[in-house]
Protein backbone atom coordinates (compact mmCIF):
# COMPACT_ATOMS: atom_id res chain seq x y z
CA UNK A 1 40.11 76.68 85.20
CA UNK A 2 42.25 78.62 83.00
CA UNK A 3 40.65 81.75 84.75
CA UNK A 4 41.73 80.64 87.89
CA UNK A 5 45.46 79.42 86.92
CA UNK A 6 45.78 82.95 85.71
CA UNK A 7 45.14 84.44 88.71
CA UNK A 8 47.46 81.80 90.69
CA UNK A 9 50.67 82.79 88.23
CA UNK A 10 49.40 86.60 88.61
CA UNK A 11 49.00 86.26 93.03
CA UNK A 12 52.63 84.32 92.48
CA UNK A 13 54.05 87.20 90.47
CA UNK A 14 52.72 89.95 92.75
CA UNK A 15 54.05 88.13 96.26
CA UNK A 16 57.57 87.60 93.93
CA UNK A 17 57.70 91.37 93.57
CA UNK A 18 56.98 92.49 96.59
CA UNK A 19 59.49 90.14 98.25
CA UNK A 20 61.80 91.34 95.69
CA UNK A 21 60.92 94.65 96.73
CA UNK A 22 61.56 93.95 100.75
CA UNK A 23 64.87 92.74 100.15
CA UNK A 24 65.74 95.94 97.84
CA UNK A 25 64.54 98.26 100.63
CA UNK A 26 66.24 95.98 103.20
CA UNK A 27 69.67 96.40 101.48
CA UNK A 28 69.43 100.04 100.66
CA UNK A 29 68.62 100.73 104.23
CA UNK A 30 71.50 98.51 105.62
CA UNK A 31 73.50 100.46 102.99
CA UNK A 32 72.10 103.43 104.51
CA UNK A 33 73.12 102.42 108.00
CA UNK A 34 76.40 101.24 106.83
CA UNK A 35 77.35 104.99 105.83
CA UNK A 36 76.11 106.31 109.38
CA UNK A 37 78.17 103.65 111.03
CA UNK A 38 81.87 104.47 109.22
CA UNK A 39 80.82 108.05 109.77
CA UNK A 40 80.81 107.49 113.31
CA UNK A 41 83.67 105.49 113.06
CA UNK A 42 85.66 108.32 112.28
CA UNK A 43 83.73 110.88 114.36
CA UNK A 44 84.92 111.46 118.30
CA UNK A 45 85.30 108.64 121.33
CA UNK A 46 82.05 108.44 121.92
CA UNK A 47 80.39 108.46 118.34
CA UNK A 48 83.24 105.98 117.65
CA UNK A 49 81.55 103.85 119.92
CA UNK A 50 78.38 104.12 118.35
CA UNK A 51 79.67 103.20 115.49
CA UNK A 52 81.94 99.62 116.58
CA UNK A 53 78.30 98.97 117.79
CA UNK A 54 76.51 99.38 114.58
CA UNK A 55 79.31 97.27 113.23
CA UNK A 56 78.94 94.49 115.99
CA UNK A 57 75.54 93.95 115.38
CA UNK A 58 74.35 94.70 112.19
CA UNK A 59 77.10 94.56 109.73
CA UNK A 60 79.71 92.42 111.39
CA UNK A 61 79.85 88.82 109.94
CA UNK A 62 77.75 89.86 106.56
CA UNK A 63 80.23 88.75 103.73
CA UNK A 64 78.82 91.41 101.72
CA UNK A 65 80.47 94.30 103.94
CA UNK A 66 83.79 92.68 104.61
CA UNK A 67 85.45 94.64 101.99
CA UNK A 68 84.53 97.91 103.43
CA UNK A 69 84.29 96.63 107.38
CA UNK A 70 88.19 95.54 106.81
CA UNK A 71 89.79 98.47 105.87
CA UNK A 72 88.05 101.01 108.12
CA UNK A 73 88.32 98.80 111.26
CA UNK A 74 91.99 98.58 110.38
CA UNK A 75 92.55 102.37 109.85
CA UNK A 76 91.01 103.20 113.06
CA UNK A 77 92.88 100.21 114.65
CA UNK A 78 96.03 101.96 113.36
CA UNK A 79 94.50 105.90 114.20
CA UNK A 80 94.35 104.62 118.05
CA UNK A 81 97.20 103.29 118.50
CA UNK A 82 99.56 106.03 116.74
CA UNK A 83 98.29 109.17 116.40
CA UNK A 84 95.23 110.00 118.39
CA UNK A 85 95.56 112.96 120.92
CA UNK A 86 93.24 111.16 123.45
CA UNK A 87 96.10 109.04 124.90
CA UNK A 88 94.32 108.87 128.38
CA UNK A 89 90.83 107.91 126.89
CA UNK A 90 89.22 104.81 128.65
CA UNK A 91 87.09 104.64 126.19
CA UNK A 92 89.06 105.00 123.26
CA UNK A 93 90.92 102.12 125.03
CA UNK A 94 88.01 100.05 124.64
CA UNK A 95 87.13 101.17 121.47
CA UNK A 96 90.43 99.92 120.25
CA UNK A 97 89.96 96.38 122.06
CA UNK A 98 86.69 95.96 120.61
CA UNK A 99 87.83 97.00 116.95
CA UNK A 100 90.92 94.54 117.29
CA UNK A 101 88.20 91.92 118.55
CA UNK A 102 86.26 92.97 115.00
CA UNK A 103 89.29 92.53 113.19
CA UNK A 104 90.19 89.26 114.96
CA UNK A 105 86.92 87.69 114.15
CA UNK A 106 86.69 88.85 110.92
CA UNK A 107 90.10 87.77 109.98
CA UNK A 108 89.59 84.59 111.09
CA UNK A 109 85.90 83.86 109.56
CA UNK A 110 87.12 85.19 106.13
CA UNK A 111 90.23 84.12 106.24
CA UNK A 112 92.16 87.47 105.24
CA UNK A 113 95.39 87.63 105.47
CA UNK A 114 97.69 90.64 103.45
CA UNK A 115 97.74 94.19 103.55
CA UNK A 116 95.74 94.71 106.32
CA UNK A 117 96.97 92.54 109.10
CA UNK A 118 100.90 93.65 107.79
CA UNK A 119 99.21 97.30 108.79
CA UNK A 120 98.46 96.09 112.12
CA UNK A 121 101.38 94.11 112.79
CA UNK A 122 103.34 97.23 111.63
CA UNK A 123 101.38 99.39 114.08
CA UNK A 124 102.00 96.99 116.99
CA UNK A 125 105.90 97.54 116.01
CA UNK A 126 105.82 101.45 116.08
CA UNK A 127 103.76 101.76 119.35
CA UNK A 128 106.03 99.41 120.88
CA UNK A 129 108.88 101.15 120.02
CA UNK A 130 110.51 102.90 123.17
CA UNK A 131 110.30 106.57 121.38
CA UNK A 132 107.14 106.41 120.15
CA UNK A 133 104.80 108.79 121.63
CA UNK A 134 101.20 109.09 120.80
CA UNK A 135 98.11 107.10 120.17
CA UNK A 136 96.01 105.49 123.33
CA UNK A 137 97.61 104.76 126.44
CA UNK A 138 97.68 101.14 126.31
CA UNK A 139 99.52 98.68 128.93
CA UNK A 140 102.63 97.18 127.44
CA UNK A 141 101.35 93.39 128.19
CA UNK A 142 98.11 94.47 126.42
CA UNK A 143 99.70 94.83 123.44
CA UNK A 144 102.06 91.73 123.71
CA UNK A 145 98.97 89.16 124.41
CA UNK A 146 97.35 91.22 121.32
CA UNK A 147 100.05 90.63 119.17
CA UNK A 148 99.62 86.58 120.05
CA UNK A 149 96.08 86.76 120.13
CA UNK A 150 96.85 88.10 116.12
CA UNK A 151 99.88 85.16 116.28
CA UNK A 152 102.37 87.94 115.05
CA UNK A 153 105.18 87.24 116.38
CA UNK A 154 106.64 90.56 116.79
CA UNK A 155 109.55 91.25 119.13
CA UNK A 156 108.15 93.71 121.57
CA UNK A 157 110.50 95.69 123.50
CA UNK A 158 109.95 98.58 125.96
């Protein structure tokens, strides 16, 4: 009997560890994947589209990756609008609809509020700025339901 209880507890302590062990290797290679996907993020149109993917399904509503997801998303939410040389790029248009649908979503699920959407809100106010020149071409009225769809209520004037 005792024989046998022993080898229970030591079965029990061998599936604990290896479980253990998934998760570790799980998390290191989401880690992993994590790093590819910001990388991407900040590579060209295309690569940056690789990398919203990633984001989208893998990483996106994972409370563990909100404090990294946040600030990227928001930088290259900014980097499109403002500053990008590919002002004619359809798909850095879409890239930027999809990362303010990220942001949106994440916002909203974890409640985040600050720094972050200000950067945004203050982005919305410099493209729509009559002067400003630069960043992705995007339709006036775009911008304007974005700006609701974020509840900012911003007065937008072209």
């Amino acid at each position: 009997m005792a024989a046998l209880g022993g080898a229970l507890i030591g079965a029990s302590a061998s599936l604990i560890q290896m479980v253990l062990n998934h998760f570790r290797e799980k998390g290191q290679h989401n880690d992993s994947l994590l790093v590819t996907a910001l990388q991407f993020l900040a590579g060209n149109e295309n690569e940056r589209s690789c990398g919203i993917s990633m984001i989208e399904g893998v990483f996106c509503y994972r409370k563990e990756y909100v404090g990294v997801l946040v600030p990227a998303l928001t930088s290259q939410a900014v980097y499109l609008l403002l500053h990008t040389e590919a002002t004619a790029s359809r798909t850095e248009f879409y890239n930027w609809l999809r990362i303010m649908g990220l942001l949106k979503a994440l916002f909203e699920r974890f409640q985040i509020v600050g720094d972050y959407y200000g950067e945004i809100g203050n982005a919305f106010l410099i493209k729509g700025h009559p002067g400003h020149r630069g960043g992705v071409d995007i339709p006036f009225e775009t911008l304007k339901i974005w700006a609701q769809k974020y509840s900012m209520n911003l007065d937008l004037e072209l």
